[in-house]
Structure formats: structure tokens, C-alpha cells
Protein backbone atom coordinates (compact mmCIF):
# COMPACT_ATOMS: atom_id res chain seq x y z
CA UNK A 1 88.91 109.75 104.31
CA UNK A 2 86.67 112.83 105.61
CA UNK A 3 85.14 115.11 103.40
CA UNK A 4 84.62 119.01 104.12
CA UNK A 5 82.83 121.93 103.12
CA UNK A 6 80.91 120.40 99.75
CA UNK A 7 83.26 118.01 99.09
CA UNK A 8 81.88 114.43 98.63
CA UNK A 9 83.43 111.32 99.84
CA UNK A 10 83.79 108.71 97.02
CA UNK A 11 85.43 106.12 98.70
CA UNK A 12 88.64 105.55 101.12
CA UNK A 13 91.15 102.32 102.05
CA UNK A 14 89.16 101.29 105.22
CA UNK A 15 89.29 97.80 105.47
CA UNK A 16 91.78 97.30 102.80
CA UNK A 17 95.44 96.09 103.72
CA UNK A 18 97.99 98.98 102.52
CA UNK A 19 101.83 97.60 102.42
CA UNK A 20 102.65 101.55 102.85
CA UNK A 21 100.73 104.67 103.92
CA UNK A 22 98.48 107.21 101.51
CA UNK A 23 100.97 109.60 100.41
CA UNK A 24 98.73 111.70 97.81
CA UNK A 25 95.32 112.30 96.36
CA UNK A 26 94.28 113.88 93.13
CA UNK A 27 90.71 114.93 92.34
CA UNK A 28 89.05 114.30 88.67
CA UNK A 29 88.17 116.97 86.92
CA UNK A 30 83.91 116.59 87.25
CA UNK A 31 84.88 116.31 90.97
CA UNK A 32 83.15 112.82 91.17
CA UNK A 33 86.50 110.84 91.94
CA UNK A 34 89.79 110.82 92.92
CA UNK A 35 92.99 108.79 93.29
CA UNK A 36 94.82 107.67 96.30
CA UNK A 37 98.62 107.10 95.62
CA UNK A 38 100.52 105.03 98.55
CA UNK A 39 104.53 105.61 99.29
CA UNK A 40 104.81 102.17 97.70
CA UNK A 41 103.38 103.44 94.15
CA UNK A 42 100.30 101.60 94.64
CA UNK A 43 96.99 103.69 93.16
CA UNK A 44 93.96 103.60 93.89
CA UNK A 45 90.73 104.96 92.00
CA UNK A 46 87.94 105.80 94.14
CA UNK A 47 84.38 107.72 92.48
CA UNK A 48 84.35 108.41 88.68
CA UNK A 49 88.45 107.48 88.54
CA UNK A 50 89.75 105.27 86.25
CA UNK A 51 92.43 103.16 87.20
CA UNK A 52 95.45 103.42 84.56
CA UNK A 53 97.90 101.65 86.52
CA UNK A 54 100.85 101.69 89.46
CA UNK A 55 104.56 101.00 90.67
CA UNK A 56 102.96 98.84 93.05
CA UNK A 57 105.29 95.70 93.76
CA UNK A 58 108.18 97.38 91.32
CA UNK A 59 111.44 98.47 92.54
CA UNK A 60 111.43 102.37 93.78
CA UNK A 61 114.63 103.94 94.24
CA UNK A 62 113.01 105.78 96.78
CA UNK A 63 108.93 106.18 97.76
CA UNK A 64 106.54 107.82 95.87
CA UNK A 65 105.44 111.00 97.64
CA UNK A 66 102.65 112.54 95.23
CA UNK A 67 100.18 111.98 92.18
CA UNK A 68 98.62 114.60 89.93
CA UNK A 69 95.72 114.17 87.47
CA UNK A 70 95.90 115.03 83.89
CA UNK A 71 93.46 118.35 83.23
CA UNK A 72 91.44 115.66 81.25
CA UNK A 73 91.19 113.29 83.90
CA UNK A 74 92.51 110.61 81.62
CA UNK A 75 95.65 109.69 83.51
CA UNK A 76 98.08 110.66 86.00
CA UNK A 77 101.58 111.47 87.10
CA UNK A 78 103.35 109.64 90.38
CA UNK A 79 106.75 111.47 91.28
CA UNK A 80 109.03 109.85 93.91
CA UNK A 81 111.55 111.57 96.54
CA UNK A 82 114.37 111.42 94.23
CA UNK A 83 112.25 112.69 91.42
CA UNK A 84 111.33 109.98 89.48
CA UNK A 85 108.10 110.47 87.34
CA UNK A 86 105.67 107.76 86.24
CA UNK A 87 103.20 108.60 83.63
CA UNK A 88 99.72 106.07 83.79
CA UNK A 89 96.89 106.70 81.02
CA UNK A 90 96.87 109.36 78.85
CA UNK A 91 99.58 111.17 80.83
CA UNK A 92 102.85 111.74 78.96
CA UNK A 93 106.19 112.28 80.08
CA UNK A 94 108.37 115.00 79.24
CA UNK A 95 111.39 115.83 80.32
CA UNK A 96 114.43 118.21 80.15
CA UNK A 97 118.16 117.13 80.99
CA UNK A 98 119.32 120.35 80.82
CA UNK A 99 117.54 121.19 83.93
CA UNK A 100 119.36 121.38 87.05
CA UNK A 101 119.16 119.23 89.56
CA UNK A 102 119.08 120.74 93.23
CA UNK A 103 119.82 117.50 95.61
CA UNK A 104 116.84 118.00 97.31
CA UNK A 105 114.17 115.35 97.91
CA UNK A 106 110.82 115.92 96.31
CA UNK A 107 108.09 116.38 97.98
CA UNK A 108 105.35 116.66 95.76
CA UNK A 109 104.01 117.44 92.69
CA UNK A 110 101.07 120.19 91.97
């Protein structure tokens, strides 16, 4: 992990075995913490984060490719390549069938 500009380093995975690379971070909203999200699911809450949870060592259909924080900082979102979501915390899930699908992988969430 390097930190730029005013942005403050809070932590990182050196020295920690990962079974799949860092796919995704997500800040919290004070800006004291984040979240690291490997392609295996697996989170990690560096800082002021709170861990709420992760696919880690469940079945993916495909890997997870991105993680966003809810505003409040009390959860988060994982979405895979084939768009599954995962709602941890205070993050809920909502979705719409209706909406089409385009075939495409995912490749993140914002």
C-alpha cells in the first residue's frame, strides 16, 4: 500500500499470506480506514474499518472484482464478474429483475 498527496496509510497485507490478489479498496467515510477486498472475497479492514464479514473460503461463481462502502461506513457491498452482490453490515441488498442483463463481465462497482 502507498499513500499520496494527504492520504494516510492505515495499514496494508505485507506479510500476510493472500490465497488471491487485492482486487478493491474502499475508504470510510472519516477517511481513517479502509477495506481491502481480494478476488477470492476475502476482506480486510485496515484503520477505523470495521470488519462485517467475507466470501472468503465460499464458492464464487466467478471472483470478486470490487467493494464499496456504505455512505455511513457501517458496511459494504462486494460484486463479482458475473455480477453477484454481497451485502456485509449495515449494507442492504436491493435488487431489480426487470433490469437487463448485458453479458458483460463486471468490473467494478462505484
Amino acid at each position: 500500500m502507498f499513500a499520496f498527496g494527504d492520504a494516510a496509510p492505515h495499514g496494508n497485507t505485507v506479510g500476510i499470506h493472500l490465497n488471491s490478489p487485492i482486487v478493491g479498496i474502499a475508504a470510510t467515510p472519516d477517511g481513517t480506514g479502509y477495506w481491502l477486498v481480494g478476488a477470492d472475497g476475502g476482506v480486510f479492514a485496515e484503520g477505523s474499518a470495521t470488519f462485517y464479514g467475507s466470501m472468503a473460503g465460499k464458492p464464487l461463481n466467478r471472483p470478486v472484482v470490487g467493494i464499496l462502502a456504505t455512505p455511513n461506513g457501517k458496511g459494504y457491498w462486494l460484486v463479482g464478474a458475473d455480477g453477484g452482490v454481497f451485502d456485509f453490515g449495515g449494507a442492504g441488498f436491493f435488487s431489480d429483475p426487470a433490469l437487463p442483463v448485458s453479458g458483460a463481465p463486471i468490473i467494478g462497482i462505484g
